[in-house]
N, C-alpha and C. Protein backbone atom coordinates (compact mmCIF):
# COMPACT_ATOMS: atom_id res chain seq x y z
N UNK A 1 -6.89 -6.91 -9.85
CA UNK A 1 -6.65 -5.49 -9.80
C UNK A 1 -7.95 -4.79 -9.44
N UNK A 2 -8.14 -4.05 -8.80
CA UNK A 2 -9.23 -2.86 -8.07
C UNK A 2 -8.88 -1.18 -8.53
N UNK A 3 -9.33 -0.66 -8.85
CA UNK A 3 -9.43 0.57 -9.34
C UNK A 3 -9.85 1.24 -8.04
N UNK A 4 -9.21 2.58 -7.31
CA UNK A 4 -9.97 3.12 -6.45
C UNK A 4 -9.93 4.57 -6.99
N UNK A 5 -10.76 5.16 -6.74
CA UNK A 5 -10.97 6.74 -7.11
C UNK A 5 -10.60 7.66 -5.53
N UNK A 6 -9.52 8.74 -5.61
CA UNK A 6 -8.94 8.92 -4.71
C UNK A 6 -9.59 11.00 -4.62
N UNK A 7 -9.16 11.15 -3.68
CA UNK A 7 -8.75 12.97 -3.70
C UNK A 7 -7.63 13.56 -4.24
N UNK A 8 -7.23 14.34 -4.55
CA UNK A 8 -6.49 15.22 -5.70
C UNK A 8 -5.15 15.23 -3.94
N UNK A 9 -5.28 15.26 -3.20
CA UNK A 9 -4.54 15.49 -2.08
C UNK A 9 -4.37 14.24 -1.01
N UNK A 10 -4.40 13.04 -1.65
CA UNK A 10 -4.40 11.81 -1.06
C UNK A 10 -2.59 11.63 -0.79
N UNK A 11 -2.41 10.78 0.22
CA UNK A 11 -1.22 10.22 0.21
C UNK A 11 -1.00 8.49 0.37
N UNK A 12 0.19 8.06 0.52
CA UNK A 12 0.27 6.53 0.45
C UNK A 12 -0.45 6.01 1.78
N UNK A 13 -0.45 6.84 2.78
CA UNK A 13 -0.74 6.23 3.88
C UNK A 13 -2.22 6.18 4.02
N UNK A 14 -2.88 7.29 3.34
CA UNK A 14 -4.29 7.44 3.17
C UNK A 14 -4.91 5.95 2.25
N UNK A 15 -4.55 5.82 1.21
CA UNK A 15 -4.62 4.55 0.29
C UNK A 15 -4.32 3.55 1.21
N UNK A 16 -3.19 3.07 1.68
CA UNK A 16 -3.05 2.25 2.26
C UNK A 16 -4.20 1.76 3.44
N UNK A 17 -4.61 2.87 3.63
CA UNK A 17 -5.88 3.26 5.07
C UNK A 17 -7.15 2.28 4.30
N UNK A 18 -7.10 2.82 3.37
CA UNK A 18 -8.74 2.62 2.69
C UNK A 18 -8.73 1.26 2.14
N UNK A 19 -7.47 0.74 1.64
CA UNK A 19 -7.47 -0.65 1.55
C UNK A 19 -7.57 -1.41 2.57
N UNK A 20 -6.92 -1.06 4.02
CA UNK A 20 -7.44 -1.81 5.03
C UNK A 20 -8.54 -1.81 5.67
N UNK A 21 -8.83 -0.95 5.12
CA UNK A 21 -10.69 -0.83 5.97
C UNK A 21 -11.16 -1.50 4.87
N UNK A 22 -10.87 -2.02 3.63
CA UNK A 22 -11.83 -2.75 2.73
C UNK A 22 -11.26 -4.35 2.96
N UNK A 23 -10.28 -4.86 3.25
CA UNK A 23 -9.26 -6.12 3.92
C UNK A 23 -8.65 -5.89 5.39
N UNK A 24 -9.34 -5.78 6.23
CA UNK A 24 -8.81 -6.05 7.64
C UNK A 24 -7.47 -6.60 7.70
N UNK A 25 -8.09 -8.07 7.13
CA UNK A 25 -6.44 -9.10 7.52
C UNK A 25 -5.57 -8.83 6.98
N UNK A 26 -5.71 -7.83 6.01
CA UNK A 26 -4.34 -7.24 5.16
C UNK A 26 -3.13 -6.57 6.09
N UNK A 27 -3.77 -6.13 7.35
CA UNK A 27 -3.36 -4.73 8.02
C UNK A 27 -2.09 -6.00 9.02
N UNK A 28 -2.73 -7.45 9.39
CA UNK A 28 -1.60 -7.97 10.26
C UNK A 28 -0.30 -8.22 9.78
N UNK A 29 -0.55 -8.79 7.91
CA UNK A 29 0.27 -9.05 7.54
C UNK A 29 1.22 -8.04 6.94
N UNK A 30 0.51 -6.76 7.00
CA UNK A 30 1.37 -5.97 6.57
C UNK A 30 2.64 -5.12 7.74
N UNK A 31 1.63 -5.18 9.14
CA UNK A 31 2.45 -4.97 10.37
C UNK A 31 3.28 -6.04 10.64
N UNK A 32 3.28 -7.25 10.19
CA UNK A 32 4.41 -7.91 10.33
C UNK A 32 4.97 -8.49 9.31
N UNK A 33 5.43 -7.24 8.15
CA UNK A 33 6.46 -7.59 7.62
C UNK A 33 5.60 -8.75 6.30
N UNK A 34 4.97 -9.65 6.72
CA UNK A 34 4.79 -10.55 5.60
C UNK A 34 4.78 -10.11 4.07
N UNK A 35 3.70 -8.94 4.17
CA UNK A 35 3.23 -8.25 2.94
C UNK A 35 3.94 -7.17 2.80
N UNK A 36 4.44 -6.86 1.59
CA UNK A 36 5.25 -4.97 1.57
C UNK A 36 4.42 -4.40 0.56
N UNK A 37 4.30 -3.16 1.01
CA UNK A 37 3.54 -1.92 -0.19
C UNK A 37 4.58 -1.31 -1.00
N UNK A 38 4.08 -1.27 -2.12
CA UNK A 38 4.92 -1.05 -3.18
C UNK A 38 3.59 0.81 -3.95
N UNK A 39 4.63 1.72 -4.38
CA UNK A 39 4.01 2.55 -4.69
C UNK A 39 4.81 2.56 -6.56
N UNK A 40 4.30 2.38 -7.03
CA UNK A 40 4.65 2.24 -8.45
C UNK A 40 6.09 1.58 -8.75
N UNK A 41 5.79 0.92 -7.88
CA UNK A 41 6.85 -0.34 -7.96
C UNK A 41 8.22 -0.55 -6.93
N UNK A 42 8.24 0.82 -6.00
CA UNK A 42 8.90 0.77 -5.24
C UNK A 42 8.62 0.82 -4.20
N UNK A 43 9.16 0.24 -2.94
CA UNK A 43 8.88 -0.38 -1.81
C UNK A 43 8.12 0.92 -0.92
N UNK A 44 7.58 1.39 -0.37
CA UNK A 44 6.84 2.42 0.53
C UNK A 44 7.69 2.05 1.95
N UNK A 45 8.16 2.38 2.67
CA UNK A 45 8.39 2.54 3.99
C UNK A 45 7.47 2.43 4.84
N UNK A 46 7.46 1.91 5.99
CA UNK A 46 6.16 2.06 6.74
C UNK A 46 5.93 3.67 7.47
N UNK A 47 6.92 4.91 7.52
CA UNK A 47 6.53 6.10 8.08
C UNK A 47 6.17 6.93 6.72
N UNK A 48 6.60 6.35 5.42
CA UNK A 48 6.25 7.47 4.69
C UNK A 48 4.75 7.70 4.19
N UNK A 49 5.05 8.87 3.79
CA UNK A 49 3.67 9.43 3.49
C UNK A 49 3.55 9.96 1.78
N UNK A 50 3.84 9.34 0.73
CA UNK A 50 4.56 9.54 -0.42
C UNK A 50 2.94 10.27 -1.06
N UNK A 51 2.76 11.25 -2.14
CA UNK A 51 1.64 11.96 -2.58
C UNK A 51 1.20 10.86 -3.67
N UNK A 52 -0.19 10.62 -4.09
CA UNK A 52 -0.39 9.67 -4.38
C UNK A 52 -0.77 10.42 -5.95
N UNK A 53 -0.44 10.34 -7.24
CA UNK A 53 -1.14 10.93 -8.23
C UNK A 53 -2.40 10.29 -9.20
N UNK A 54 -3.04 10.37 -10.41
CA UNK A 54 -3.69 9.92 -10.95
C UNK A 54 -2.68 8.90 -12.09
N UNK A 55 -3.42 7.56 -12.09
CA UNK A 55 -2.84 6.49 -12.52
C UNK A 55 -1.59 6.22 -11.94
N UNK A 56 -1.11 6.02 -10.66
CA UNK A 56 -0.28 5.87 -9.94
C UNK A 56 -0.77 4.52 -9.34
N UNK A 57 0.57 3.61 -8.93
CA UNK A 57 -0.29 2.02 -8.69
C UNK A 57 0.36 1.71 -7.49
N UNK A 58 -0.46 1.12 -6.48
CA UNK A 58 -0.05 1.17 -5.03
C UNK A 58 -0.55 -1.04 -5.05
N UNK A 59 0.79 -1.11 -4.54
CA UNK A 59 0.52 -2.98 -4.65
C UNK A 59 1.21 -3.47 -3.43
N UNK A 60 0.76 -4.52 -3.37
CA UNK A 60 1.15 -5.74 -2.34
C UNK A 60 1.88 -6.89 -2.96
N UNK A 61 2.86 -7.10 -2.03
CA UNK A 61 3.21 -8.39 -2.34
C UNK A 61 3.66 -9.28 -1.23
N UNK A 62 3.86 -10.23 -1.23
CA UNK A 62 4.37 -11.09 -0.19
C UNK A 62 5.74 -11.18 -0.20
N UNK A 63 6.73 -11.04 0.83
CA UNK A 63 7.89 -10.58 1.71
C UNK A 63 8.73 -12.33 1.25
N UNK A 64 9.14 -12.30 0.31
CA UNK A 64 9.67 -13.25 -0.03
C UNK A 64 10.90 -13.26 0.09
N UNK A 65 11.68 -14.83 1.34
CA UNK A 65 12.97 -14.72 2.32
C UNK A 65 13.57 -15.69 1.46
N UNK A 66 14.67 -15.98 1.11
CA UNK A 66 15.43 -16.89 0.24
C UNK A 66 16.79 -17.30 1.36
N UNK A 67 17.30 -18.41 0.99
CA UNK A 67 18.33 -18.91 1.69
C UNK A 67 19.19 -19.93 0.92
């Protein structure tokens, strides 16, 4: 877990921004689907722009396909 300290006017896409400029390779797997962003536990869309608050938890996980 990483703690980031944000602006009072941040959004998901902004966070999402700043984690990829701190993990590059995060950004392929997340453009293809491998990895999904989760904003306090629910899935983020890739157009949204959801307001980000204090103690609010923005996560990754891996895109897990079952058959």
């Amino acid at each position: 877990m990483e703690v980031i300290t944000i602006k009072d006017d941040s959004n998901s896409d902004f966070m999402i921004g700043l984690i990829i400029d701190k993990y590059p390779a995060l950004k392929k797997d997340i453009d293809d689907g491998d990895v999904l962003a989760l904003h306090n536990g629910a899935l983020l869309s890739p157009d949204s722009a959801e307001k980000i608050n204090d103690c609010d938890t923005i996560e990754f996980a891996p895109a897990i396909l079952g058959g």
